[in-house]
N, C-alpha and C. Protein backbone atom coordinates (compact mmCIF):
# COMPACT_ATOMS: atom_id res chain seq x y z
N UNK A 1 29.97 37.03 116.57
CA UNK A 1 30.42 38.36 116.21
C UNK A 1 31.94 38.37 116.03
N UNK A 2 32.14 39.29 115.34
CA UNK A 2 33.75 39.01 114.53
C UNK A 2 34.63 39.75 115.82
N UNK A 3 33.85 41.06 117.06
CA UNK A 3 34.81 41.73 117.55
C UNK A 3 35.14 41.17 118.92
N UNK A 4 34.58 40.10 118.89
CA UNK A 4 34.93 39.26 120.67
C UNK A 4 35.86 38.87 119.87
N UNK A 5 36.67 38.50 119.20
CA UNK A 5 37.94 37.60 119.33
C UNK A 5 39.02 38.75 118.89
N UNK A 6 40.36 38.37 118.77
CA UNK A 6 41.46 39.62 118.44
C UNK A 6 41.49 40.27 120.06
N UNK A 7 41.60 41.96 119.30
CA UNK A 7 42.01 42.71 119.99
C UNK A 7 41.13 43.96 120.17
N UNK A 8 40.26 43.64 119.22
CA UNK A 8 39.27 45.03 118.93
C UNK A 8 39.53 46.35 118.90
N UNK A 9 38.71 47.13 119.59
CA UNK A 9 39.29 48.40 119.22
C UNK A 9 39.69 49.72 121.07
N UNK A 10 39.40 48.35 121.62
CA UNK A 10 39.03 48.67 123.02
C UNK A 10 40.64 49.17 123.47
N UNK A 11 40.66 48.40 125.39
CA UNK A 11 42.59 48.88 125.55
C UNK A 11 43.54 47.98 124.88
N UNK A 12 43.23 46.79 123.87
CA UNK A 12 44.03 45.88 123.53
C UNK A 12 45.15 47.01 122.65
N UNK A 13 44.35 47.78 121.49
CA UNK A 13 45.19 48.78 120.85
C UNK A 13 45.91 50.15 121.32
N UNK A 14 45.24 50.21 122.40
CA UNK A 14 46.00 51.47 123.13
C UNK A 14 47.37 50.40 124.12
N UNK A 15 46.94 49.37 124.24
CA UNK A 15 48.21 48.86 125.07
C UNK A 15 49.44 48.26 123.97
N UNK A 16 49.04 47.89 123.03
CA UNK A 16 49.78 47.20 121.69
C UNK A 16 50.83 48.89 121.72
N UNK A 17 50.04 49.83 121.56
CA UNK A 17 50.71 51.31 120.98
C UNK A 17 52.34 51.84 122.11
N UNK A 18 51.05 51.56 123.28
CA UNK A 18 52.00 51.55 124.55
C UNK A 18 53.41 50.97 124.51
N UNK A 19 52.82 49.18 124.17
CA UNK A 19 53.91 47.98 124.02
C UNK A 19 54.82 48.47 123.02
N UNK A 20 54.83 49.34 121.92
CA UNK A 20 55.91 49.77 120.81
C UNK A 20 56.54 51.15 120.97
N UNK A 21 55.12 51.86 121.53
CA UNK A 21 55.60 53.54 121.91
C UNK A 21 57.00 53.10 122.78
N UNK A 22 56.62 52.87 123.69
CA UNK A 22 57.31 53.08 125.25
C UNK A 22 58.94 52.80 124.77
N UNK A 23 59.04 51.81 123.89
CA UNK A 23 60.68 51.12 123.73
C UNK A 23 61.42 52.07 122.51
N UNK A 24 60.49 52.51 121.78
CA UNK A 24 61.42 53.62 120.86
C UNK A 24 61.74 54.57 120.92
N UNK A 25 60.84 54.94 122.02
CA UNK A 25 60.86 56.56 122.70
C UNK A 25 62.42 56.25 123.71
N UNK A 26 61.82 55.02 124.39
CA UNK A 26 63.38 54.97 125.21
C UNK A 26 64.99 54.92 124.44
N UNK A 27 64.41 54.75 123.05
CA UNK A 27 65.86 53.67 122.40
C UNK A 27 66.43 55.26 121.65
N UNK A 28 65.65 56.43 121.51
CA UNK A 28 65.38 57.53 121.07
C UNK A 28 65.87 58.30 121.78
N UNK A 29 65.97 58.31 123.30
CA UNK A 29 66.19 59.23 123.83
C UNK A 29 67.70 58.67 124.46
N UNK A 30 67.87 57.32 124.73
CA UNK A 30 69.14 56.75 124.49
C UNK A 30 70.33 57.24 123.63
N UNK A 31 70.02 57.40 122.30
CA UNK A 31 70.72 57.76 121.11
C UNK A 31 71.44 58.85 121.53
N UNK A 32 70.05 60.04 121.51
CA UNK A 32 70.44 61.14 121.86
C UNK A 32 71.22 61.66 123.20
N UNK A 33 71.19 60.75 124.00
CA UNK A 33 71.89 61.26 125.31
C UNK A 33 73.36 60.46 124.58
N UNK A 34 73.09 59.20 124.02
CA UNK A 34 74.63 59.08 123.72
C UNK A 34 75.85 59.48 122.76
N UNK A 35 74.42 60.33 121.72
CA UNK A 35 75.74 61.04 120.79
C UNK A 35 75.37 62.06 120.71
N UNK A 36 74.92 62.70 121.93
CA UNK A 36 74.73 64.22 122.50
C UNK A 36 74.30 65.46 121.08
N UNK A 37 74.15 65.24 120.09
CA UNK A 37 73.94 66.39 119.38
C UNK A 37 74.72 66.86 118.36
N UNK A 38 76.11 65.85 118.34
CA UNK A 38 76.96 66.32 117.10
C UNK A 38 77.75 67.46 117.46
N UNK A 39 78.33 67.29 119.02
CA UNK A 39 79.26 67.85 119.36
C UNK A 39 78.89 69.57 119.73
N UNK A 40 78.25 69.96 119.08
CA UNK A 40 77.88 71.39 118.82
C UNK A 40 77.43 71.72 120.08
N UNK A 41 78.04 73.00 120.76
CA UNK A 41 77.68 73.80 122.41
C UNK A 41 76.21 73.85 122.49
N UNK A 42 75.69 73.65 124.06
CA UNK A 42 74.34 73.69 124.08
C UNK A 42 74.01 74.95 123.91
N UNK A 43 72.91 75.83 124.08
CA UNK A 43 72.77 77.13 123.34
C UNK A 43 72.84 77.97 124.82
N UNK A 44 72.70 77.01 125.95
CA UNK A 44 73.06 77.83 127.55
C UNK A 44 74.42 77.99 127.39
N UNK A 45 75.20 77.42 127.06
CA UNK A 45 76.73 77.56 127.37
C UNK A 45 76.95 78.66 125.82
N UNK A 46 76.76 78.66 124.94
CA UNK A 46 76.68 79.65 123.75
C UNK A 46 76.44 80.97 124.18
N UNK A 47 75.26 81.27 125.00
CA UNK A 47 74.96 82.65 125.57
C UNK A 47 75.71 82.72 126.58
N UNK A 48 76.21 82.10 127.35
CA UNK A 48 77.11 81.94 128.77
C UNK A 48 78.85 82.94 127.98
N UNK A 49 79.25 82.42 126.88
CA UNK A 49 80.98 82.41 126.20
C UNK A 49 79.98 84.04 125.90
N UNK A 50 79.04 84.20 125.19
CA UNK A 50 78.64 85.40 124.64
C UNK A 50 78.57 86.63 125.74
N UNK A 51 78.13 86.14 126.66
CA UNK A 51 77.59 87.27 128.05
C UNK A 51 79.52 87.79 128.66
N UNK A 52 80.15 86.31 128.55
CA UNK A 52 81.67 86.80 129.32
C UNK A 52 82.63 87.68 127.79
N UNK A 53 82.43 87.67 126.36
CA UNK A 53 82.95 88.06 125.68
C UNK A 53 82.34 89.72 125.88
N UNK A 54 81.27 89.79 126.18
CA UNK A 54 80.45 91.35 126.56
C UNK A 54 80.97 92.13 127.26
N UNK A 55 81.06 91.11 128.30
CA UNK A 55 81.90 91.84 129.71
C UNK A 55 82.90 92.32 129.07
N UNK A 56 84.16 91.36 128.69
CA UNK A 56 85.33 91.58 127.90
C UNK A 56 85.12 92.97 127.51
N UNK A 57 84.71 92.76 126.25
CA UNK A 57 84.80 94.12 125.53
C UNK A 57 84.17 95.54 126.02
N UNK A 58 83.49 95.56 127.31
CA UNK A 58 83.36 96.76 128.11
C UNK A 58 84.32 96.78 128.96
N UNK A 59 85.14 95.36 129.70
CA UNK A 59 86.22 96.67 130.35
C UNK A 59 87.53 96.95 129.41
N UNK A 60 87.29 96.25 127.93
CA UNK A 60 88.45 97.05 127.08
C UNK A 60 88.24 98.60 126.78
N UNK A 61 86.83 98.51 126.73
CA UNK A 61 86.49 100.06 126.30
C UNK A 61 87.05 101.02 127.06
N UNK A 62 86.38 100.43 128.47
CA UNK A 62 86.94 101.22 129.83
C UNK A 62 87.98 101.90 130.35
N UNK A 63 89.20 100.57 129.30
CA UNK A 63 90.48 101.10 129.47
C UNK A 63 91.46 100.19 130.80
N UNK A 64 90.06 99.30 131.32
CA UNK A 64 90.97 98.47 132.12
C UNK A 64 91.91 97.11 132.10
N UNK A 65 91.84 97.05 130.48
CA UNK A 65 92.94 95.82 130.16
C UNK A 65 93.50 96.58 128.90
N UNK A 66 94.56 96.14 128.47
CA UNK A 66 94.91 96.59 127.27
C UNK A 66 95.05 95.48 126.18
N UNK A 67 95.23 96.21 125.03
CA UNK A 67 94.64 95.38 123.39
C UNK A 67 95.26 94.11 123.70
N UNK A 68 96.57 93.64 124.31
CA UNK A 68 97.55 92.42 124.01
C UNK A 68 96.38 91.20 125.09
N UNK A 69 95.52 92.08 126.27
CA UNK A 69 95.25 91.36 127.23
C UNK A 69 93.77 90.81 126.87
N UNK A 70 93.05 92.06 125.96
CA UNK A 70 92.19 91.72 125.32
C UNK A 70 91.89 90.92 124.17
N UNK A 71 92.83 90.52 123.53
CA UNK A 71 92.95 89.58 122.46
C UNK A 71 93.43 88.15 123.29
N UNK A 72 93.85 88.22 123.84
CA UNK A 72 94.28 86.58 124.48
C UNK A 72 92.86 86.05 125.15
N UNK A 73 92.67 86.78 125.87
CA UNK A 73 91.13 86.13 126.72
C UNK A 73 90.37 86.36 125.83
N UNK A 74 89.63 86.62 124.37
CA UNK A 74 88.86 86.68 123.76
C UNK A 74 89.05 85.69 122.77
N UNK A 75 90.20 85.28 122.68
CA UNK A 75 90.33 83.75 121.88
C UNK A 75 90.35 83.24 122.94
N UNK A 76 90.65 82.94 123.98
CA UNK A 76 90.64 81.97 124.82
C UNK A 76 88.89 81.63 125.15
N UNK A 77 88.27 82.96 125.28
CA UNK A 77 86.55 82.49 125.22
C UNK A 77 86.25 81.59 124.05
N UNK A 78 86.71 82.03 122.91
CA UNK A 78 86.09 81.46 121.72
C UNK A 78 86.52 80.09 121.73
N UNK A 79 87.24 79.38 122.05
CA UNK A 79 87.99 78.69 121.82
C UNK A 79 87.21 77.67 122.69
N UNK A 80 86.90 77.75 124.44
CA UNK A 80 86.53 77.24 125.43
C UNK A 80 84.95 76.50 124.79
């Protein structure tokens, strides 16, 4: 019979898949931890600058900083 010899269709091919999966997935996730994303803010720290620019502009409303104090810390968020 032709399927006793090789690898058949048994765990030889699920371990072959294994033997190639396992190292590209690692070499993959390597990459990505080492060139992080192309620099661009993660989207936690994006809503994080967004939530403190909020604040900002309610206690300008409020009246408890004024325009010169509110423009410096609001580039300084954007900027961070």
């Amino acid at each position: 019979m032709m399927w006793e010899y090789g690898m058949g269709w048994g765990w030889g091919w699920f371990g072959m898949i294994l033997f190639w999966l396992v190292p590209i997935l690692l070499i993959a996730v390597g990459l990505k931890y080492f060139f992080g994303g192309g620099g661009r803010p993660s989207p936690g720290a994006r809503d994080a600058s967004q939530g403190a620019l909020d604040v900002l502009e309610k206690r300008y409303a409020r009246g408890e900083i004024d325009h010169e104090e509110f423009l410096k810390k609001r580039d300084d968020l954007k900027r961070g």
